[in-house]
Protein backbone atom coordinates (compact mmCIF):
# COMPACT_ATOMS: atom_id res chain seq x y z
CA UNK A 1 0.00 0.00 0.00
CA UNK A 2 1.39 3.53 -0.86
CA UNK A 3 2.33 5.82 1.78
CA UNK A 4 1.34 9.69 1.39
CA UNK A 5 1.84 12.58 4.03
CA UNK A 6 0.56 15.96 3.06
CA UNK A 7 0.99 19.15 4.79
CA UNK A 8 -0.36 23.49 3.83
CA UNK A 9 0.97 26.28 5.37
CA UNK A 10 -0.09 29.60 5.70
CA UNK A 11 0.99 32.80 3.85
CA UNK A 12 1.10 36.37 5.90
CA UNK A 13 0.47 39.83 6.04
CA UNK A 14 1.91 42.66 7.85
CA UNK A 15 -1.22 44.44 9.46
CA UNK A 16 1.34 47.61 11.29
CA UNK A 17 4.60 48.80 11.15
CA UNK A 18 5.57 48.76 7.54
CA UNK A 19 8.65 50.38 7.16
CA UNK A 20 8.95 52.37 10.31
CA UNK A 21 10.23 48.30 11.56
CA UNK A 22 13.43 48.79 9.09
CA UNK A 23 14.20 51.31 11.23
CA UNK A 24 14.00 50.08 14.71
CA UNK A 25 10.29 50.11 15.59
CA UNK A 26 7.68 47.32 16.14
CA UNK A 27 5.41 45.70 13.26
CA UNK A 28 2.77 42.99 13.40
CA UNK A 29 2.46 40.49 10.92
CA UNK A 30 -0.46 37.78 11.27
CA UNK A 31 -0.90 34.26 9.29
CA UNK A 32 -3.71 33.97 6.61
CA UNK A 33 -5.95 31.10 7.55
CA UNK A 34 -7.33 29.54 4.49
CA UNK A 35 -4.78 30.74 1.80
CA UNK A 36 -2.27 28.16 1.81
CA UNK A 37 0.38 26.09 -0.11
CA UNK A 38 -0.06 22.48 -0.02
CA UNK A 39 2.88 19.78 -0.32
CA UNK A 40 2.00 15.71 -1.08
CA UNK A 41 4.86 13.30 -0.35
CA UNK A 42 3.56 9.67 -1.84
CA UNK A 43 6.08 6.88 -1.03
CA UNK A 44 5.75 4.75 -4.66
CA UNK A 45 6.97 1.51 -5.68
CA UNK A 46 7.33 -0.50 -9.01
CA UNK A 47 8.73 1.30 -12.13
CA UNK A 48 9.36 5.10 -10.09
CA UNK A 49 11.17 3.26 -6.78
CA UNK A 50 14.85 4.32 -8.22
CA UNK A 51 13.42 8.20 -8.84
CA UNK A 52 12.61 10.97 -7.13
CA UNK A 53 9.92 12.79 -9.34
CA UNK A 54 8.83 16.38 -8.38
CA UNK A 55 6.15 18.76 -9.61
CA UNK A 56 5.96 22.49 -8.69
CA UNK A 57 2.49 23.01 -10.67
CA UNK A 58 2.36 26.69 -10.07
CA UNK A 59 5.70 27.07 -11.11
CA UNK A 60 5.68 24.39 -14.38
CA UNK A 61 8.53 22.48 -13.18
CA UNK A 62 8.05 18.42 -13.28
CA UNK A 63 11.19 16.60 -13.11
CA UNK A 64 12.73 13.50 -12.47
CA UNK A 65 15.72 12.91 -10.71
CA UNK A 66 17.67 9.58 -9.80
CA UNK A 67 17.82 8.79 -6.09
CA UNK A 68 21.28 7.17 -6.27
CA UNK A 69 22.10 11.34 -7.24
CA UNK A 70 20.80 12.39 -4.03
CA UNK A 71 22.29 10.56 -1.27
CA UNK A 72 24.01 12.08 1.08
CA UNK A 73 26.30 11.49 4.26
CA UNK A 74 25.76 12.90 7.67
CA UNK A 75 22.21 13.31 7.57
CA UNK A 76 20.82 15.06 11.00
CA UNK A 77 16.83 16.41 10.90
CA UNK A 78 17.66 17.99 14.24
CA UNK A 79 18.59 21.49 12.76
CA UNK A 80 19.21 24.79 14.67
CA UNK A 81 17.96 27.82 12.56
CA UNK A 82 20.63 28.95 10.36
CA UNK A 83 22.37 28.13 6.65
CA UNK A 84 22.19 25.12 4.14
CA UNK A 85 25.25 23.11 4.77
CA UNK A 86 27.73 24.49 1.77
CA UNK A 87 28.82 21.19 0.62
CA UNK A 88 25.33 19.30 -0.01
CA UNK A 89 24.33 22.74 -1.38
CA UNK A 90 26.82 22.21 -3.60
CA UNK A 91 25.66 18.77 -4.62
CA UNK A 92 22.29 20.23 -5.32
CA UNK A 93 23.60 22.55 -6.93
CA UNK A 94 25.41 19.99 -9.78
CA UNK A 95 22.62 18.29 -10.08
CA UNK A 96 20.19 21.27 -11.14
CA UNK A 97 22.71 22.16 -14.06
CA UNK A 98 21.59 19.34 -15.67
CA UNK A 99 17.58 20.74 -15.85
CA UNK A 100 17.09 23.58 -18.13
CA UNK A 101 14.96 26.08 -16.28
CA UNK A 102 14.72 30.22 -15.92
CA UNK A 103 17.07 31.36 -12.87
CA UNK A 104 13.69 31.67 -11.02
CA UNK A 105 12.52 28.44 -11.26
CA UNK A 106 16.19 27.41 -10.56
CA UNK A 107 16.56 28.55 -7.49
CA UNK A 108 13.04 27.20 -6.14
CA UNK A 109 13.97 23.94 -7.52
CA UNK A 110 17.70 24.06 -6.04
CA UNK A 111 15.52 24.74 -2.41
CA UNK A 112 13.37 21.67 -3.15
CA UNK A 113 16.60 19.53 -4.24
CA UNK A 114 18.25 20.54 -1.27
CA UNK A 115 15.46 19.87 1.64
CA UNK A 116 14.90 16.54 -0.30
CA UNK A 117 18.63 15.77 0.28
CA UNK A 118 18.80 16.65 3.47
CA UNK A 119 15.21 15.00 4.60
CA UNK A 120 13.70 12.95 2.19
CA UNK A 121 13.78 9.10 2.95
CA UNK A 122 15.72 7.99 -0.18
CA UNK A 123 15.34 4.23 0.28
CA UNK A 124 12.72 4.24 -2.06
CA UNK A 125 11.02 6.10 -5.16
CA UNK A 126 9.23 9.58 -4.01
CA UNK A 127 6.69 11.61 -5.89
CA UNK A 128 6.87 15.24 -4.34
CA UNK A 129 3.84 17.90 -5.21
CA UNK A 130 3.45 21.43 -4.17
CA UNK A 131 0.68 23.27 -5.43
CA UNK A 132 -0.45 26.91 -4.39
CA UNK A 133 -4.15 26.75 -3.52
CA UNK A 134 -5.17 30.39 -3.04
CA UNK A 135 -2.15 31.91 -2.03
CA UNK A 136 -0.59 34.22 -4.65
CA UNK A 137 2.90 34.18 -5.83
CA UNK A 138 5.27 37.24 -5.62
CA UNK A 139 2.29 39.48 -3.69
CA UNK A 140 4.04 40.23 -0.72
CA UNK A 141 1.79 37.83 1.35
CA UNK A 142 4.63 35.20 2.30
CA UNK A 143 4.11 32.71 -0.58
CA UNK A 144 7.86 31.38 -0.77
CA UNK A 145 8.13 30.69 3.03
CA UNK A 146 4.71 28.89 3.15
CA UNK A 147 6.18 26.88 0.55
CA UNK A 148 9.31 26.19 2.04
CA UNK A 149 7.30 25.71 5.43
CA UNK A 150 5.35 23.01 3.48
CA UNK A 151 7.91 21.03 2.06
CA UNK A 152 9.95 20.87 5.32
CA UNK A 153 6.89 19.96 7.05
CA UNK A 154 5.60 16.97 4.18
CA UNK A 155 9.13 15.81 4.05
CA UNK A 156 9.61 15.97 7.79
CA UNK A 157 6.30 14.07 8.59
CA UNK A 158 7.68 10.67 5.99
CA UNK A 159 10.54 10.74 8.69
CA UNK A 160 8.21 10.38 11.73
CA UNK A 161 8.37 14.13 12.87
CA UNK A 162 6.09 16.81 12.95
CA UNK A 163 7.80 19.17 15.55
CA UNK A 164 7.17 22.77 14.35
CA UNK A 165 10.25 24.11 15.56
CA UNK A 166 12.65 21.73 13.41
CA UNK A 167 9.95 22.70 10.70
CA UNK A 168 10.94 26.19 11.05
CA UNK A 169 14.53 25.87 10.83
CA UNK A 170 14.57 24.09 7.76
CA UNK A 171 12.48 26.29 6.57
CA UNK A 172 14.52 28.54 7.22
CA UNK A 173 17.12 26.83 5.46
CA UNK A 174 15.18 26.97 2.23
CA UNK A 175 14.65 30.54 2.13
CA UNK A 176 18.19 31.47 2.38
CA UNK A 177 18.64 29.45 -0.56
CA UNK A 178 15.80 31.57 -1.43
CA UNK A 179 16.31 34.68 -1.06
CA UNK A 180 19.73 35.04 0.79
CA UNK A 181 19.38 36.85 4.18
CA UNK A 182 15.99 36.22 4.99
CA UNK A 183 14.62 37.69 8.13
CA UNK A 184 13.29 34.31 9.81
CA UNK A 185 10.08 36.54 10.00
CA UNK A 186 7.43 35.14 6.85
CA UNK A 187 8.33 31.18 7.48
CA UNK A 188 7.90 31.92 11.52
CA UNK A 189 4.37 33.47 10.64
CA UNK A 190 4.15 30.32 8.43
CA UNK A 191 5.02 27.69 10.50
CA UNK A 192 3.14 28.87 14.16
CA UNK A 193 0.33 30.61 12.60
CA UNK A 194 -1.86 33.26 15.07
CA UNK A 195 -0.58 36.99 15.24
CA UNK A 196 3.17 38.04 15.93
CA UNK A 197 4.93 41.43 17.59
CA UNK A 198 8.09 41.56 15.51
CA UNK A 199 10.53 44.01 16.05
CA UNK A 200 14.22 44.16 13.82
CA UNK A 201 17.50 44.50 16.36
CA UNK A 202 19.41 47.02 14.21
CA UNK A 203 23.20 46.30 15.78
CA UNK A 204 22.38 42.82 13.98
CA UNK A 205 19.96 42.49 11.74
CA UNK A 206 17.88 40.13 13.21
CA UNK A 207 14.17 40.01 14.14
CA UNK A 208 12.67 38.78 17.32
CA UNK A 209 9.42 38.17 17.27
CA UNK A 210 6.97 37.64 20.27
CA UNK A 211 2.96 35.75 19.78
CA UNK A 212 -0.11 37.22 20.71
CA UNK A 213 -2.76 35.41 22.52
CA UNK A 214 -6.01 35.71 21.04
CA UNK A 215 -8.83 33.93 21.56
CA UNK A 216 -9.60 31.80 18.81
CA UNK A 217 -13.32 32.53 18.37
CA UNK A 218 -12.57 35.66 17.83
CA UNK A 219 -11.97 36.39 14.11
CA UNK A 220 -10.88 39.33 11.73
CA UNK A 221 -12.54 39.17 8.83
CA UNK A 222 -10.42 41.14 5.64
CA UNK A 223 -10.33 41.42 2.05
CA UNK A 224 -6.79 41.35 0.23
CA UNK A 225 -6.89 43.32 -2.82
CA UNK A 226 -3.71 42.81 -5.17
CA UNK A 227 -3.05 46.01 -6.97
CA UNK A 228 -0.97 43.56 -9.85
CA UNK A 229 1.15 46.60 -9.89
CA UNK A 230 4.45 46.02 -9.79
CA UNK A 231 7.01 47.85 -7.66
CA UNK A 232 10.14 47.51 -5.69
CA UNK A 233 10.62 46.71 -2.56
CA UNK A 234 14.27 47.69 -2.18
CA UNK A 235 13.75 51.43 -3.88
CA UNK A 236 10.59 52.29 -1.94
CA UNK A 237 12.90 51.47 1.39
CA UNK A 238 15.67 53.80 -0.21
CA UNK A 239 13.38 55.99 -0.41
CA UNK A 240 12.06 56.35 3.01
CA UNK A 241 15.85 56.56 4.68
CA UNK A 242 16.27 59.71 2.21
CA UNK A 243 13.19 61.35 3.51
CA UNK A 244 14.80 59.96 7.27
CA UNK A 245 17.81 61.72 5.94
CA UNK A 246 16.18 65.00 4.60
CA UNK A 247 14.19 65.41 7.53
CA UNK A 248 15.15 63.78 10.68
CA UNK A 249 12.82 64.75 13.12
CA UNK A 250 9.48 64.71 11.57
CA UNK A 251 10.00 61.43 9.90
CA UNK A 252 11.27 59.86 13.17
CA UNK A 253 7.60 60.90 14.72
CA UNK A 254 6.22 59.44 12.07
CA UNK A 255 8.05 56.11 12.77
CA UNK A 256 7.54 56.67 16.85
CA UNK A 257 3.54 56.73 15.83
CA UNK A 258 3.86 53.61 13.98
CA UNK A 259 5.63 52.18 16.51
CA UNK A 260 2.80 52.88 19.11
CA UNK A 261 -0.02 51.87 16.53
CA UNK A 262 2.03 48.29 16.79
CA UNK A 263 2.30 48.07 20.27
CA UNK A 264 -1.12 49.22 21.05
CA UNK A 265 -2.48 46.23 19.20
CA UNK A 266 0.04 43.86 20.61
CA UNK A 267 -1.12 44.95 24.20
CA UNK A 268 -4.64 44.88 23.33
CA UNK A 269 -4.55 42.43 20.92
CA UNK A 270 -8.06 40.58 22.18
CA UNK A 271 -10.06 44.12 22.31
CA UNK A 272 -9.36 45.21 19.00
CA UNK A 273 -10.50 41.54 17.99
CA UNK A 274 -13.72 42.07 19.27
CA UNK A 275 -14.04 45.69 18.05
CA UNK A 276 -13.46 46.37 14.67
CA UNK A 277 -14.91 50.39 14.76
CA UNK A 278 -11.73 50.77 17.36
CA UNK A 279 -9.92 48.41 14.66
CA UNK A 280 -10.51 50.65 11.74
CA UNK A 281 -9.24 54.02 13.45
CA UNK A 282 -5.89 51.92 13.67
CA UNK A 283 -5.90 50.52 10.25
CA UNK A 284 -6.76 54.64 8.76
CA UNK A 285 -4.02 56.18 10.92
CA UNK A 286 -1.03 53.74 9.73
CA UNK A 287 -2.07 54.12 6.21
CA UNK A 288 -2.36 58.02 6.75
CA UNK A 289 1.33 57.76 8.26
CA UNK A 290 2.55 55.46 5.14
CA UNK A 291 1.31 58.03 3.20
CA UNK A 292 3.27 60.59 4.55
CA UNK A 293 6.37 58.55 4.46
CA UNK A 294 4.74 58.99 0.29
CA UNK A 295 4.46 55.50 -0.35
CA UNK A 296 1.16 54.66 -1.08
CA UNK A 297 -0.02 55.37 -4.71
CA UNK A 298 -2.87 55.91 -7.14
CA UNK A 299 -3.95 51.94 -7.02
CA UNK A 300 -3.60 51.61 -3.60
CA UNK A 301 -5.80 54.56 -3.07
CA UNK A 302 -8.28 53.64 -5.51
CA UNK A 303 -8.67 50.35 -3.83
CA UNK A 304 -8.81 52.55 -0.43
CA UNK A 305 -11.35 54.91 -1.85
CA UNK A 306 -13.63 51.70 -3.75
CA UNK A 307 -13.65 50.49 -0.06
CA UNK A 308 -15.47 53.37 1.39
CA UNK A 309 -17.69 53.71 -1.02
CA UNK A 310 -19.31 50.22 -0.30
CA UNK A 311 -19.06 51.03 3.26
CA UNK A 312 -16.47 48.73 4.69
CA UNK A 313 -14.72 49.90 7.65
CA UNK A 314 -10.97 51.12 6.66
CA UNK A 315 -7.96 50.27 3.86
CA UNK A 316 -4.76 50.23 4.06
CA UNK A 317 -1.42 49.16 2.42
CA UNK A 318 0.29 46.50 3.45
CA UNK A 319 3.99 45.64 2.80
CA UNK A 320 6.52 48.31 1.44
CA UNK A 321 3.70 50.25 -1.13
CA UNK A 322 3.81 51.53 -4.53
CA UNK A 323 1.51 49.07 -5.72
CA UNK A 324 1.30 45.53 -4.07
CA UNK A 325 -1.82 44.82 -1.92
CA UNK A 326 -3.76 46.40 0.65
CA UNK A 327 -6.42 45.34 3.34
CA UNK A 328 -10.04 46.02 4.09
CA UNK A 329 -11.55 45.37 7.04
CA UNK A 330 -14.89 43.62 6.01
CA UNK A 331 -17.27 45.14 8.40
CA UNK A 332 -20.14 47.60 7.76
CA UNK A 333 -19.92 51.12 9.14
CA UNK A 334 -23.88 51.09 8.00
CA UNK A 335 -24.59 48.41 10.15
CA UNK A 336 -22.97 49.02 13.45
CA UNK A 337 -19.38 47.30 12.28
CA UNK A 338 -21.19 43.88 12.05
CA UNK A 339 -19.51 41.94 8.99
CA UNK A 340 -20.17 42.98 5.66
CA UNK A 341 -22.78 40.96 3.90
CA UNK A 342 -21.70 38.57 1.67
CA UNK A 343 -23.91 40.42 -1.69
CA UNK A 344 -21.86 43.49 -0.19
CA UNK A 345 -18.76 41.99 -0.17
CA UNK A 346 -19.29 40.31 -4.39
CA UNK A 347 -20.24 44.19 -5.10
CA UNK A 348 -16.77 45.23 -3.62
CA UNK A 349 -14.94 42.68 -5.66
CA UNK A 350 -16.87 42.80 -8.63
CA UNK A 351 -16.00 46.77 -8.42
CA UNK A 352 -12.08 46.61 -8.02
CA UNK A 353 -12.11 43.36 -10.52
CA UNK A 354 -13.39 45.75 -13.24
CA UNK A 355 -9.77 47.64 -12.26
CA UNK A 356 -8.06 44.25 -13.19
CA UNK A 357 -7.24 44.00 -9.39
CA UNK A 358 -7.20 39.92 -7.50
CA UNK A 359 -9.35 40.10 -4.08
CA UNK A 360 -9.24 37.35 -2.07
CA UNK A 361 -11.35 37.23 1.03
CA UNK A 362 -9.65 35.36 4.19
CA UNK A 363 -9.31 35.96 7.84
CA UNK A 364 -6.19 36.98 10.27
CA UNK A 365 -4.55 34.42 12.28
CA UNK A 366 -5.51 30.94 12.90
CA UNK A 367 -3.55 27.49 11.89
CA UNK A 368 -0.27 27.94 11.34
CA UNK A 369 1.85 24.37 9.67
CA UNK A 370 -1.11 21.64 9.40
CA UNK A 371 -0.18 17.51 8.85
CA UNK A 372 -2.06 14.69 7.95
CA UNK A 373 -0.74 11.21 6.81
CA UNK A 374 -3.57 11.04 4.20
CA UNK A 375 -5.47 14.39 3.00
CA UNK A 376 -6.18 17.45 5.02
CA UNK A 377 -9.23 19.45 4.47
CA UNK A 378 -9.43 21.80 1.60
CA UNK A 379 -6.41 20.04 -0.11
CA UNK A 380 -6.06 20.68 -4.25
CA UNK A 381 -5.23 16.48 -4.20
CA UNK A 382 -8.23 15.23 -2.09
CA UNK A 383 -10.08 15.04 -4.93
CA UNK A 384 -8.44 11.87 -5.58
CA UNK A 385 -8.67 10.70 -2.10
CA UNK A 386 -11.63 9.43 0.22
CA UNK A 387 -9.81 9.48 3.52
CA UNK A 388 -9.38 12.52 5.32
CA UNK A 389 -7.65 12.89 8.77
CA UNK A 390 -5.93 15.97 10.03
CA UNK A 391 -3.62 16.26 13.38
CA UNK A 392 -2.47 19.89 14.22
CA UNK A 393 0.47 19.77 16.60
């Protein structure tokens, strides 16, 4: 009988703090419950037990691989957080010359290669599928590190372990591979789920990160609008430390107000759940301050201004700006800030759809890493599949 294992993790947004965190303040960042990326391990037999076969669907890779390639000495799952060892790396590395792809499929493949090297039980032939169900690629909402999170976790879970903070670190792993010095942020949001007080330690570099307790009935129901508007991240940051530079003071009070929009959530974290009128005067101030710090733009405020027009509480940007997404609170300020109807809601989308924007409706927090040795709920495969059993951890 075949084995399978599959596991989905979550993607992320940052709800406060953008960019006044790259300069020392605090930020929260929360998982997104039901957009996810979903990874099947099946342990096969017959004709495919001498291959490792992979398929990226979202990204069009399918490949094949021998396992005798992949084998490895000194295998240890018990990781601390921190780099791909150089010399399997290296290994991985060889062996992706030999598959003709575009640098960024490479270097997603090279992550999968890699984690499979370093995890996968090779004894036998594997059949590896990842498959984005929801989540969008390159949006800003944590889409690599919920697939790195993913595979770590599937692959894990064929070796008999499903801790999440092993998970984590190899996640970890893949995202340097990734994107080279990763914050640890997007694949912690990934991996634990729930709502996170991050704030960046600027003698080092690195972010710490603290959870928030919320109560899990206790929902926050938003609409992520993707602008498709491309932008980048790394000039919209330059741009903010000349305006830091230009004008010291003013834009540090700008950060310092940021700052306390962050912590004022953090610390009340379960009353702003359960009042999204006191919600919404947060969400309008940070995007009035990200304005100021000018980088917000025409389809960002367009989605901001479509918003209010059908009544839902507040907008704003989320992530570094100048295009991107932002988030709408889905509550009515006609009806007492009780959610948004579901007709009102389709009217919303159907509205920014006509400006060629993706909405995607989801809520804050919730699951973070979820496992099953068969199918979990909501999974692109289950189709295929009558069993369905789900352990969170």
């Amino acid at each position: 009988m075949m084995s399978c294992f599959e596991a989905s993790a979550p993607g992320k947004v940052i709800l406060f703090g953008e960019h006044a965190v790259v300069h020392g303040s605090h930020a929260v960042a929360s998982s997104l419950d039901d957009l996810r990326v979903y990874a099947r391990l099946e342990i096969e037999s017959g004709e495919s037990q001498n291959m490792l076969r992979i398929n990226l669907n979202d990204l069009g890779i399918k490949c094949s691989l021998k396992i005798s390639d992949l084998v490895i000495k000194n295998k240890d799952l018990k990781k601390e957080q921190g780099p791909p060892r150089s010399d399997v790396l290296k290994k991985a590395h060889n062996i992706l010359m030999n598959l003709k792809y575009s640098p960024e499929k490479q270097s997603a493949l090279l992550a999968v290669i890699y984690l499979c090297m370093e995890l996968c039980p090779l004894s036998t032939g594997v059949y590896l599928q990842v498959v984005s169900a929801g989540l969008p690629i390159g949006a800003g909402l944590g889409s690599s590190a919920a697939f790195s999170v993913a595979i770590s976790a599937v692959l894990l879970a064929a070796c008999g372990v499903e801790e999440k903070k092993l998970i984590n670190a190899w996640a970890f792993c893949a995202e340097v591979i990734l994107h080279g010095s990763p914050s640890g942020l997007d694949n912690a949001m990934s991996c634990f789920g729930g709502h996170a007080l991050f704030v960046r330690d600027t003698t080092c570099g690195r972010i710490k990160h603290q959870p928030l307790c919320v109560e899990p009935q206790h929902n926050i129901y938003l609409l992520i609008t993707n602008t498709q508007k491309l932008r980048s991240t790394k000039k919209l940051v330059q741009h903010v430390a000349s305006l830091l530079q230009a004008m010291d003071k003013p834009i540090r009070a700008i950060f310092q107000a940021i700052d306390a929009i962050a912590l004022d959530f953090a610390q009340n974290s379960t009353y702003f759940h359960q009042n999204p009128a006191a919600l919404a005067k947060m969400f309008t101030l940070n995007h009035h301050l990200l304005q100021a710090l000018q980088v917000s733009d025409p389809a960002l405020e367009t989605v901001v201004h479509t918003a209010h027009i059908f009544d839902a509480a507040a907008t704003k940007l989320t992530g570094a700006g100048g295009g991107g997404c932002a988030i709408t609170l889905l509550y009515d300020t006609q009806k007492h800030f009780q959610p948004m109807s579901s007709f009102k809601v389709q009217r919303l989308i159907s509205r920014l759809q006509l400006r060629q924007f993706r909405c995607y409706q989801t809520k804050l927090g919730g699951s973070g890493v979820l496992i099953s040795s068969s199918s979990l709920p909501g999974s692109p495969f289950s189709s295929h599949y009558n069993v369905i059993t789900t352990r969170k951890k």
